[in-house]
Structures are given as structure tokens and as C-alpha cells.
Protein backbone atom coordinates (compact mmCIF):
# COMPACT_ATOMS: atom_id res chain seq x y z
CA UNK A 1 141.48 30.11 -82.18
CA UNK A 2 140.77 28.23 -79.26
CA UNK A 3 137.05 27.67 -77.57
CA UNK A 4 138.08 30.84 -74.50
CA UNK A 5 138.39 33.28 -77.65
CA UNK A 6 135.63 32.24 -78.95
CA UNK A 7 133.58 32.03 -76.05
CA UNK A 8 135.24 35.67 -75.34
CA UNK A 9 133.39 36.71 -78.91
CA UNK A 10 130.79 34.95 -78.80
CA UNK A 11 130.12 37.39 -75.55
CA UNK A 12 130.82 40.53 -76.79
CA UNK A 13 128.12 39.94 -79.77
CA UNK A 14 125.84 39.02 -77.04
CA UNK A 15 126.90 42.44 -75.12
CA UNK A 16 126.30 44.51 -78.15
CA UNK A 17 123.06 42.91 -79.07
CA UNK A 18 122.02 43.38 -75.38
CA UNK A 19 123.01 47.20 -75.74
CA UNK A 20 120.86 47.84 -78.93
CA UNK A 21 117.69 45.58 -77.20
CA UNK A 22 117.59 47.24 -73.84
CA UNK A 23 118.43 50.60 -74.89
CA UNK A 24 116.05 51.20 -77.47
CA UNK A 25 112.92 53.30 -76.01
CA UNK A 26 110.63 51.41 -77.37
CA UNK A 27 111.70 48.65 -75.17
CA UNK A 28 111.35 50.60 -72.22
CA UNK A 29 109.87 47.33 -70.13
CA UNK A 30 110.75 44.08 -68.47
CA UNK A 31 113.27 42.08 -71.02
CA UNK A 32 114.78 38.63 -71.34
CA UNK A 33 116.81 37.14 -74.59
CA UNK A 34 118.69 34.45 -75.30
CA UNK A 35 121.65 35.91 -77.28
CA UNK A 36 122.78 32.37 -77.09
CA UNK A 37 119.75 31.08 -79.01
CA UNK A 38 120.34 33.80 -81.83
CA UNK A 39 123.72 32.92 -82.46
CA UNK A 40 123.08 29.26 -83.21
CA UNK A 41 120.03 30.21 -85.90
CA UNK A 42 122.83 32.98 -87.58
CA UNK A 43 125.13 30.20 -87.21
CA UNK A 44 123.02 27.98 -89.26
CA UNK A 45 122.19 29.94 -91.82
CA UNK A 46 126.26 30.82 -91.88
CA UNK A 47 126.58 27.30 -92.43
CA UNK A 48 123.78 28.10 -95.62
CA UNK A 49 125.43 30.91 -96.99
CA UNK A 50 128.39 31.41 -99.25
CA UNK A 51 130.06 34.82 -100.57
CA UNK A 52 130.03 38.16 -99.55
CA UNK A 53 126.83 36.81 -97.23
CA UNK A 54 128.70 34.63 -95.63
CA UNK A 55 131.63 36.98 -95.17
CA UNK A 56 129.20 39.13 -93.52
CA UNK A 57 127.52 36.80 -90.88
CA UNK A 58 131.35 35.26 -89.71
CA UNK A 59 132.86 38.63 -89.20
CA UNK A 60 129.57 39.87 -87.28
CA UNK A 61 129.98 37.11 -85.38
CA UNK A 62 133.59 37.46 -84.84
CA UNK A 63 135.13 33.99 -86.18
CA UNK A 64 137.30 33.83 -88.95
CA UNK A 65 135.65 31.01 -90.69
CA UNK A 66 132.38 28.44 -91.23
CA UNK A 67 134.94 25.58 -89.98
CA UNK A 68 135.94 27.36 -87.42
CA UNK A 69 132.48 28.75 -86.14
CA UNK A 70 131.08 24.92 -86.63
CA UNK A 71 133.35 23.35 -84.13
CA UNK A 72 132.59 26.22 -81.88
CA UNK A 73 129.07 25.86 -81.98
CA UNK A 74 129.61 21.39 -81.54
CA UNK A 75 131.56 22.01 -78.52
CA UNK A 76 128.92 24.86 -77.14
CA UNK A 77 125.97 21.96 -77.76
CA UNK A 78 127.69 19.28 -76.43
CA UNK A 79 129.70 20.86 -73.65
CA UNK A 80 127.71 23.80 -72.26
CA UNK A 81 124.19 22.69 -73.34
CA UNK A 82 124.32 19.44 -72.32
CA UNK A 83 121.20 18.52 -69.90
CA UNK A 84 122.55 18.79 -65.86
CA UNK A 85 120.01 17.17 -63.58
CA UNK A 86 121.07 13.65 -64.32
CA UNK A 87 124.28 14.75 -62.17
CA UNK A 88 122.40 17.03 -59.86
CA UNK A 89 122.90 19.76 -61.53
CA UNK A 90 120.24 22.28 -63.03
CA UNK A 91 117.71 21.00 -66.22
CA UNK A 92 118.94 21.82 -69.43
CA UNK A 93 117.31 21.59 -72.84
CA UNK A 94 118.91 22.63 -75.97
CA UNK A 95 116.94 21.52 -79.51
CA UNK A 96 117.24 22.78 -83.34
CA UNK A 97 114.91 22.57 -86.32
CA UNK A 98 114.91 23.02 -89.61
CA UNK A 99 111.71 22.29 -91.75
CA UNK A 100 112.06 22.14 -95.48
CA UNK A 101 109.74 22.32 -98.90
CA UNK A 102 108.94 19.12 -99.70
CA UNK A 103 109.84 19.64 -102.84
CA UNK A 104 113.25 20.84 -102.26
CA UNK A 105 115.69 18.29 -101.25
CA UNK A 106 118.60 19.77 -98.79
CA UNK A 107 122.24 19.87 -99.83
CA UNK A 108 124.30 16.42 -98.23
CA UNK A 109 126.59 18.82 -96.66
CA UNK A 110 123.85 21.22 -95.39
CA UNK A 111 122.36 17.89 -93.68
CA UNK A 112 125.35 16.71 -92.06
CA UNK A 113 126.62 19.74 -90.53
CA UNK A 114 122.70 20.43 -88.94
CA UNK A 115 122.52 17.12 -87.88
CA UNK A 116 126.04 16.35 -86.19
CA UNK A 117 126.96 20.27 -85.48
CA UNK A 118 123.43 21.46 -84.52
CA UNK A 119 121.75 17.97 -83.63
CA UNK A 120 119.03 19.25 -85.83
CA UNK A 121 116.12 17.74 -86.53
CA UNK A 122 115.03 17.88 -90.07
CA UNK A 123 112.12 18.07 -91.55
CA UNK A 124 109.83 17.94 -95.16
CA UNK A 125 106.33 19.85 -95.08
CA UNK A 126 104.16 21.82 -97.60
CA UNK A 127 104.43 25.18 -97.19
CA UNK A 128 102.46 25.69 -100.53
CA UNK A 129 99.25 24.71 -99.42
CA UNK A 130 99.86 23.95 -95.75
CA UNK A 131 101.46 26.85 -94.75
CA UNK A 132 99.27 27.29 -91.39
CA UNK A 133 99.73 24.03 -90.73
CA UNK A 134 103.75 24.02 -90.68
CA UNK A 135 103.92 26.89 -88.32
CA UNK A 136 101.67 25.33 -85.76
CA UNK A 137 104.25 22.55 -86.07
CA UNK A 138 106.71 24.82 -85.38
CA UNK A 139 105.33 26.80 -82.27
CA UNK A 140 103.96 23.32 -80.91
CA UNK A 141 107.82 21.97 -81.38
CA UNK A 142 108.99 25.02 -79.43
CA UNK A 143 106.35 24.59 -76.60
CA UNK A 144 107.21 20.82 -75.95
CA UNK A 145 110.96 21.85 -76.11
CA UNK A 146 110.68 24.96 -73.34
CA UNK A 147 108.43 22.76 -71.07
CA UNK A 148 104.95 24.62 -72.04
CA UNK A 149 107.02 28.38 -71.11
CA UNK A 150 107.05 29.40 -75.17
CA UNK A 151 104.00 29.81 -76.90
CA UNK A 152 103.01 30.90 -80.60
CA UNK A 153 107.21 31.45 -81.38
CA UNK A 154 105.93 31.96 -84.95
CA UNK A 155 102.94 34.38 -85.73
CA UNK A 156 100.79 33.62 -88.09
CA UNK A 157 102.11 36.36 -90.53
CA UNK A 158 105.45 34.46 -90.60
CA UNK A 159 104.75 31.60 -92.75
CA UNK A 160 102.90 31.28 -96.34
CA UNK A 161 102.96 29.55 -99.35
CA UNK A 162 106.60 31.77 -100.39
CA UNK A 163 108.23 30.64 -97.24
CA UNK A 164 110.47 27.71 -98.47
CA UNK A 165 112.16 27.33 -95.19
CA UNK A 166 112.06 27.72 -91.65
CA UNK A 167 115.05 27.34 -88.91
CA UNK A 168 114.40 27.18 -85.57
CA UNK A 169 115.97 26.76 -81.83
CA UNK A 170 115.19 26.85 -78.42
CA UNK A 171 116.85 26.39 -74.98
CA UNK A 172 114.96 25.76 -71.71
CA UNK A 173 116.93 25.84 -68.36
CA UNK A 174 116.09 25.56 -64.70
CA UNK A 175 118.22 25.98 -61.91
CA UNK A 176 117.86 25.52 -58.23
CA UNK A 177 119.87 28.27 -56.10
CA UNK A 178 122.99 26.92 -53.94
CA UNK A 179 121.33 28.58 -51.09
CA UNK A 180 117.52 28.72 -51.34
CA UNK A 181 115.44 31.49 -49.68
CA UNK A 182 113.34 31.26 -46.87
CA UNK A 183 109.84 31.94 -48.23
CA UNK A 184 108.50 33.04 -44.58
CA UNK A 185 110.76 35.97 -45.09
CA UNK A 186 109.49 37.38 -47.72
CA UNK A 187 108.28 40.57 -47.79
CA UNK A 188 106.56 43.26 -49.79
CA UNK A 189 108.85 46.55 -50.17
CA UNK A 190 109.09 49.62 -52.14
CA UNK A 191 110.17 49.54 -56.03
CA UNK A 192 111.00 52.47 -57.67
CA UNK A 193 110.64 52.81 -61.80
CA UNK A 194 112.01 54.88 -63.55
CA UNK A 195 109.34 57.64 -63.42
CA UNK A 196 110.24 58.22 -59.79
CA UNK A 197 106.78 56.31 -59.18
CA UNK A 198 106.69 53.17 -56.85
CA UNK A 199 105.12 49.96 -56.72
CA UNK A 200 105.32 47.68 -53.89
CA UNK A 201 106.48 44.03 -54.70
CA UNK A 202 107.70 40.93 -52.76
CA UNK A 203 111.59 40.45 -52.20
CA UNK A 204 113.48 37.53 -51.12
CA UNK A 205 116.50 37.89 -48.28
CA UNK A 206 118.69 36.50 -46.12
CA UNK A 207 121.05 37.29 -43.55
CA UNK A 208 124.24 34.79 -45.12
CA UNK A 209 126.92 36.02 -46.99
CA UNK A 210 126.62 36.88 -50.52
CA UNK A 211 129.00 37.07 -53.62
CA UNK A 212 128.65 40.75 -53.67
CA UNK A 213 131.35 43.58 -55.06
CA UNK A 214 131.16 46.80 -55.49
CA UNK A 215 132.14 48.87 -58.35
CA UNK A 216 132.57 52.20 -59.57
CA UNK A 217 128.55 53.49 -59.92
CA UNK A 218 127.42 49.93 -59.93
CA UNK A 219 127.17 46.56 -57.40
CA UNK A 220 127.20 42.82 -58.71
CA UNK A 221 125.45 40.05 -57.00
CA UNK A 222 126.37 36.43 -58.38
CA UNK A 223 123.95 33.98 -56.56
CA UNK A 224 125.05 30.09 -57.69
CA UNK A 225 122.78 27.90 -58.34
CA UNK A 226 123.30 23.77 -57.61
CA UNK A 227 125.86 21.97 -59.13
CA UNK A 228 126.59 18.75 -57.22
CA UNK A 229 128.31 16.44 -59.95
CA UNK A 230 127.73 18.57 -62.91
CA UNK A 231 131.21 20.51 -63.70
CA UNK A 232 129.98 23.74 -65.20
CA UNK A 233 128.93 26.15 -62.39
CA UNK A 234 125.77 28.19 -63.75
CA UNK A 235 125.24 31.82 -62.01
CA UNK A 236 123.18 34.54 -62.11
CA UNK A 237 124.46 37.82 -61.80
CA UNK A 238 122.49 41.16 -60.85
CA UNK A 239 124.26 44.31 -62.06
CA UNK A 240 122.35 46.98 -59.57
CA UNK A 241 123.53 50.30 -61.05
CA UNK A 242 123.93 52.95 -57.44
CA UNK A 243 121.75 54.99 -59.29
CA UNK A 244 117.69 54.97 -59.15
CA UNK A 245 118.06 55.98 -62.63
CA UNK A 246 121.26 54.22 -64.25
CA UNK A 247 120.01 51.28 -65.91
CA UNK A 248 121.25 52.50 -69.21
CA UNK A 249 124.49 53.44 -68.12
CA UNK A 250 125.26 50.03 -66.69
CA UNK A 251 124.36 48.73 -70.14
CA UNK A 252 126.07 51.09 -72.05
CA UNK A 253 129.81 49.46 -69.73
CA UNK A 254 128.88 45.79 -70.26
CA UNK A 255 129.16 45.72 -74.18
CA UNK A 256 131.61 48.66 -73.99
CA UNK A 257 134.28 45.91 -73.46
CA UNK A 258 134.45 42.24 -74.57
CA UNK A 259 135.64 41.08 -71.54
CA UNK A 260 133.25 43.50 -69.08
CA UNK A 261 131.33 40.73 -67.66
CA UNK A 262 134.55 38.33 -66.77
CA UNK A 263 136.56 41.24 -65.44
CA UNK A 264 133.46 42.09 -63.35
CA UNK A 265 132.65 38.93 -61.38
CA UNK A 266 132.52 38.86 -57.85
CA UNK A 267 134.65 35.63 -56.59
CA UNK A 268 134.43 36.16 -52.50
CA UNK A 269 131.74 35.85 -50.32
CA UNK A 270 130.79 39.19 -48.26
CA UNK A 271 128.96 39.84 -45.16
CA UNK A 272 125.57 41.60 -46.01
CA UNK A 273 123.89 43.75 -44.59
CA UNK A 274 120.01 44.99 -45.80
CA UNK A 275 119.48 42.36 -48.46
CA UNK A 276 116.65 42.62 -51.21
CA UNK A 277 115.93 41.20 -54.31
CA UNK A 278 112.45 41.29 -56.01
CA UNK A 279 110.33 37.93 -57.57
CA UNK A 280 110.12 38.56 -60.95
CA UNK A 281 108.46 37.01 -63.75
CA UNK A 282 108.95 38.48 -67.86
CA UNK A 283 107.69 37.16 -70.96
CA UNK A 284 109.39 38.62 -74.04
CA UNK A 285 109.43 38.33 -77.63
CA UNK A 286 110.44 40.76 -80.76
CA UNK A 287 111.53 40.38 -84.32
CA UNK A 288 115.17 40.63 -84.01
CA UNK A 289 116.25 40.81 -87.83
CA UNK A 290 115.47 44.45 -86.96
CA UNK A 291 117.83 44.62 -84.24
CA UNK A 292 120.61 42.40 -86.56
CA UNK A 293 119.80 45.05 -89.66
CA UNK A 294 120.36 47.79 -87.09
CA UNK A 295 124.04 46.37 -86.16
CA UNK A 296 125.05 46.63 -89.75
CA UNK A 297 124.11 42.78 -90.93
CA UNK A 298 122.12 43.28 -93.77
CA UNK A 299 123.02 40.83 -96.53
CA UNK A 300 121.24 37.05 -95.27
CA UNK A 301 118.17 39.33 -95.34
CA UNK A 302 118.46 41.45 -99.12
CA UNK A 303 118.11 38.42 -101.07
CA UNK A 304 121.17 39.28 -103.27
CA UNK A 305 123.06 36.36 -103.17
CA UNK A 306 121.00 33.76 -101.57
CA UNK A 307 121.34 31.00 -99.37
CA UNK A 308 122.78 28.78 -101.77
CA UNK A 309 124.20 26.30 -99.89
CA UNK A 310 121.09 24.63 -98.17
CA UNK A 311 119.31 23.15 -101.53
CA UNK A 312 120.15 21.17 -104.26
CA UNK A 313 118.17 23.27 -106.83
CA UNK A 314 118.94 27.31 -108.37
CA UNK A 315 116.11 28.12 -106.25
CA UNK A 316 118.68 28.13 -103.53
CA UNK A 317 119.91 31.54 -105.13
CA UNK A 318 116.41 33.22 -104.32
CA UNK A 319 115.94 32.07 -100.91
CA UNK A 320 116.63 34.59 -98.44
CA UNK A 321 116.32 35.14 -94.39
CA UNK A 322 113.01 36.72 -94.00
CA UNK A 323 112.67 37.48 -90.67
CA UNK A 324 114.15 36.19 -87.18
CA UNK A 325 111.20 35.36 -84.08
CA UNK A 326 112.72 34.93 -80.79
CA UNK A 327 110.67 34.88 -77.46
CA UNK A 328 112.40 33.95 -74.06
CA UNK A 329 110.79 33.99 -70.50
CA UNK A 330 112.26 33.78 -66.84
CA UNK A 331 110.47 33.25 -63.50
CA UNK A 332 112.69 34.11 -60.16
CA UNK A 333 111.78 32.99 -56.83
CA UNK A 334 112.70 31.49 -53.45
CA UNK A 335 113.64 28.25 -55.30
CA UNK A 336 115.64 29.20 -58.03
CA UNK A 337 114.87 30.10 -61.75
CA UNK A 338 113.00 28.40 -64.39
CA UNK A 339 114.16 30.30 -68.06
CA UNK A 340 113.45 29.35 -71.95
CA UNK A 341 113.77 31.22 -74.97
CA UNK A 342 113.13 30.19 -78.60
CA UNK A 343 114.46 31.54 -81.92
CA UNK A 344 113.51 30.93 -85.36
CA UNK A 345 114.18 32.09 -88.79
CA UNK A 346 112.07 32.28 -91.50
CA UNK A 347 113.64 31.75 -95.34
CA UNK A 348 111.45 33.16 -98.04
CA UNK A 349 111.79 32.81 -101.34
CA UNK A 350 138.32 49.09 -64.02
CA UNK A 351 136.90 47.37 -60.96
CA UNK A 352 137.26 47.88 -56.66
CA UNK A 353 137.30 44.07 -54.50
CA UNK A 354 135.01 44.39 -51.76
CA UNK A 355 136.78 44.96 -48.24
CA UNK A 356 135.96 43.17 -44.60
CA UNK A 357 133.28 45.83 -44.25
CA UNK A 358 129.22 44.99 -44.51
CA UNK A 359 127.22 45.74 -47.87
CA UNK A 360 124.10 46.52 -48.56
CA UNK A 361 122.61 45.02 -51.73
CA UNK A 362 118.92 46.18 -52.00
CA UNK A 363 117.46 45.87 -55.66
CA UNK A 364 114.58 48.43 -55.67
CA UNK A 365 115.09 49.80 -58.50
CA UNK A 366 115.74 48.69 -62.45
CA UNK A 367 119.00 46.74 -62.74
CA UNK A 368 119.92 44.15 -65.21
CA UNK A 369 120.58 40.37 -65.26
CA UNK A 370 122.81 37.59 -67.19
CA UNK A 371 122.70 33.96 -66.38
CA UNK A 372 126.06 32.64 -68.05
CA UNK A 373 128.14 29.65 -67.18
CA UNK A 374 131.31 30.32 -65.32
CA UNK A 375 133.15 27.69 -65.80
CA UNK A 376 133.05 28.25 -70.17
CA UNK A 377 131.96 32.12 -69.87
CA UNK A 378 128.95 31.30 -72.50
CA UNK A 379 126.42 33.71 -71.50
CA UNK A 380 122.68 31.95 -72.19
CA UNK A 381 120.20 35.09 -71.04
CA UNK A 382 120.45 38.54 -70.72
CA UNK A 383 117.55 40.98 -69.52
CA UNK A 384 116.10 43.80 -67.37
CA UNK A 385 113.68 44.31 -64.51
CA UNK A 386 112.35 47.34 -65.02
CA UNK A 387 108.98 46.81 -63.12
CA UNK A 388 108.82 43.21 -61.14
CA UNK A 389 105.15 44.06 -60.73
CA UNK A 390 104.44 43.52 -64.26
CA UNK A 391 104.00 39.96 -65.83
């Protein structure tokens, strides 16, 4: 299978795990995730796993086998998440940890696929006595690697003297738009929530063209950010559903399809006409072995046949995937967008083209976002303004 199909899969679990995050009520607020960042933590603990376990994580994540989904996730580390701004492009930061029991010593084959698949960094610590201690290490090696933006990835429930490992990743990115905004032109307007109530909140515009089509019930916005030298072309995209109320329904088509978001790109520039979109700022976190458990992949976390494949000890056969912490946040504004999200795992023991004519694109009202890379497809962060007053 070559890197497109996998990229192609690798989408459609981030699709369906967007579907299950935004659409449960209980999330009924401003959300931003990484699905990016939870593949490479199931990845590694695919790369743990053996068995029926293991069977489970690679068909959930739509690859055929741990070979297979290794070299997918080098070239996604070394190609996609590779740091821009030293060819003009936007900042990038991609990092992985894994901190160990000190008294457990990790399998040679675990090691070398963290370290040259993952560039993982790895780590000994004593989670028997020190178990406080380790996960400030952890949420202070998540801060430093999101630029300050994710705090406390780990609560303090998270770790104790049972927890024999932890896994964790984190991706920071920050991305100047192609065509900035003119801050003297911003303006407060009217945003309407879902309630029918309104809350008035600043919006960017300008009067040159956009990459704007329209679809049936929905628009799409792409707005580029700056590339110069650096090859991959990084977007964000603004799915605006034409209904006040049809947030749901726009995220109900995305992960309908696996290829929804590529067969729904606008590629030409339009003439606008009224042109609003909010400032926003959302912090989000949530345990998302829920979520996983909820899409059917339940085995890494029962315990039954372990993660085997990480230590050199039959202990390995009692560690299991505890729980999964992920946090991401994303700040848009006249300049461009600043994003991060961190992950980590603890171990316990049918489209129209727009014509010549003008389009509106006003976003007053919920809609949802992806940042993705269009060159490789690999989508990086998903989420939804539901209120941009709220941050």
C-alpha cells in the first residue's frame, strides 16, 4: 500500500473520530483535536502489542500490518512533520516520549522502532515512589514541546505507583496566512449559537478573492497559509454549513466518506462578496480511550493479553493501556494561527464548482475547521467554533 492510501486511511479514522467527538452532547462547546497526535500514541502501542490486540489496533486503524503502519508513520514524521520556518514556511514541532519503570528494561526491538520510527525519546523513572514526580516530567515535557500552549497534559489522577509506563506526543504548529488581514478592519458583528441567542464578536475581512465553493447545504473556505521554500502547502479549511443550525449535519458528511474532505476542496479563487470570519481562541482536552472504547477498540485497554512486546520481563503480559490524555489548543487571528495538541497514554499494570458569480462567505454561526496539508492530505487538527466568544 502506498503512503496516498494510507494517508487516505489515516483520514477517514480521523473523520470518524471527529464524528463521535463533536457529536456527542456533552461536547456541545468550542473543540480542537489532533487526530494526528492520537494515531501516533495507538501507533506506538501497536508497535507494543502482539495477538488478537494487535489485530485490533491495525485494522482500527486501517493498515494491514505493524511493518506496514511503521513506515507510514517514519515517512509522516519525517515528511509532513518536519519543522517549516527554516524554508519560510510555517513552525512545526513534532516530539514523542516514552518513560519507563526503572526497573523494567524495554525490549531491543521496542527501542529501535520508538527511536528511529517515532524519534522517541526514552526514558527510566520511579513510578513506585515518585509517581508525582514523573508526571510533572511529563506535562513540563509537553509544555516546552507546544511552546508554553499545553499545560497539565497529565492530571494528577493519571499516574501512581501501578503505572509502569507512560507514552506520550505532542505537535505544535504555527502558520502565517498567504494573505494576512488588515487589523483596522476588524469589526465586531453578530454570532448566532445554537440556541438562537447572539453574541457579538470581532471578525476579520477583506475585499480579495477567496478559495471559496459552494456545496450542496454547505460552503468551504480554504485560506493558505505561507509557504515560500517549504513544499507542503498547509491550509485551513472552514466548512460553514447554510444552515444556522447544521453543524452536525456537516459532520455527520465529512466522515461519511473517506475521501469527503479531498473531494471537497476548493482549488479556484472567487470573487467575494460580504466576507466574515470570527477570532477565535479554544482550549480543549478529554480522555479519549472513551471515545476509542466507543468506536469498538477495546482490547489495548482490557488487560487480556498485554502489551507484551515493550519489556523484557512476564510483567509485560499485565501491562495494559490505562487511559489516553490528549489536550490541543488553536488561536486565529489577523496573522495567522498558532495550534498544539498533546497526547499521552498511560500503561498500568457530490460537489457544485463555484461559477463567475460573487459569494458571500459570512461565518456567524457554528461551522467546523481542519488544518491538513494539501500537498500529503494528512489532516493535523480538526474542531468546532461553536461560540468564538468563549476562551
Amino acid at each position: 500500500m502506498d503512503i496516498h492510501q494510507f494517508i487516505k486511511h489515516q483520514t477517514h479514522v480521523s473523520t470518524t473520530l471527529a464524528n463521535t467527538i463533536l457529536n456527542n452532547k456533552s461536547n456541545n462547546s468550542n473543540i480542537v483535536f489532533s487526530p494526528l497526535s492520537i494515531h501516533v500514541v495507538l501507533g506506538l502501542i501497536a508497535t507494543s502489542s502482539k495477538g488478537q490486540t494487535l489485530n485490533h489496533l491495525l485494522a482500527f486503524l486501517k493498515t494491514n500490518t505493524i511493518d506496514d503502519l511503521n513506515a507510514f508513520s517514519s515517512q509522516i514524521v519525517s515528511w509532513v512533520l518536519a519543522d517549516g520556518s527554516p524554508s519560510g514556511g510555517p513552525r512545526l514541532s513534532f516530539a514523542n516520549g516514552v518513560w519507563v519503570e526503572q526497573t523494567l528494561s524495554l525490549k531491543h526491538s521496542f527501542k529501535k522502532v520508538a527511536d528511529t520510527v517515532f524519534n522517541a525519546v526514552s526514558s527510566l523513572v520511579n513510578f513506585k515512589t515518585k509517581a508525582a514526580e514523573v508526571a510533572t516530567e511529563v506535562n513540563l515535557w509537553a509544555e516546552k514541546q507546544t511552546s508554553g500552549l499545553i499545560k497539565d497534559i497529565l492530571p494528577a489522577v493519571a499516574v501512581n505507583n501501578s503505572t509502569r509506563l507512560i507514552f506520550a506526543n505532542a505537535i505544535y504548529f504555527k502558520g502565517a496566512w498567504s494573505e494576512k488581514f488588515d487589523q483596522s478592519k476588524t469589526k465586531d458583528f453578530d454570532f448566532q449559537l445554537l440556541d438562537g441567542s447572539k453574541v457579538q464578536v470581532p471578525f476579520m475581512t477583506t475585499k480579495n478573492k477567496q478559495l471559496v465553493c459552494e456545496y450542496d447545504g454547505f460552503k468551504v473556505l480554504g485560506l493558505p497559509y505561507f509557504q515560500s521554500q517549504d513544499k507542503r502547502q498547509f491550509t485551513m479549511y472552514f466548512y460553514l454549513p447554510d444552515a444556522k443550525d447544521g453543524l452536525s449535519t456537516i459532520i455527520e458528511k465529512i466522515s461519511s466518506k473517506s475521501d469527503f474532505l479531498e473531494s471537497h476542496i476548493p482549488s479556484e479563487k472567487v470573487q467575494v462578496g460580504k466576507f466574515l470570519i470570527p477570532k477565535f481562541k479554544i482550549a480543549f482536552g478529554f480522555e479519549a480511550s472513551k471515545t476509542l472504547k466507543e468506536l469498538g477498540l477495546v482490547l489495548p485497554f482490557s488487560g487480556e493479553e498485554g502489551l507484551t512486546e515493550i519489556v523484557d520481563s512476564v510483567m509485560g503480559e499485565d501491562l495494559y493501556v490505562s487511559s489516553i490524555y490528549h489536550k490541543s489548543f488553536v488561536e486565529v487571528n489577523e496573522e495567522g494561527t498558532e495550534a498544539a495538541s498533546a497526547s499521552a497514554s498511560g500503561v498500568a499494570f457530490g460537489s457544485r464548482m463555484v461559477d463567475d458569480h460573487i459569494v458571500d462567505f459570512v461565518a456567524d454561526h457554528p461551522f467546523l475547521f481542519v488544518i491538513r496539508d494539501d500537498i500529503s492530505g494528512v489532516v493535523l487538527f480538526i474542531g468546532q467554533v461553536i461560540d468564538p466568544s468563549v476562551i
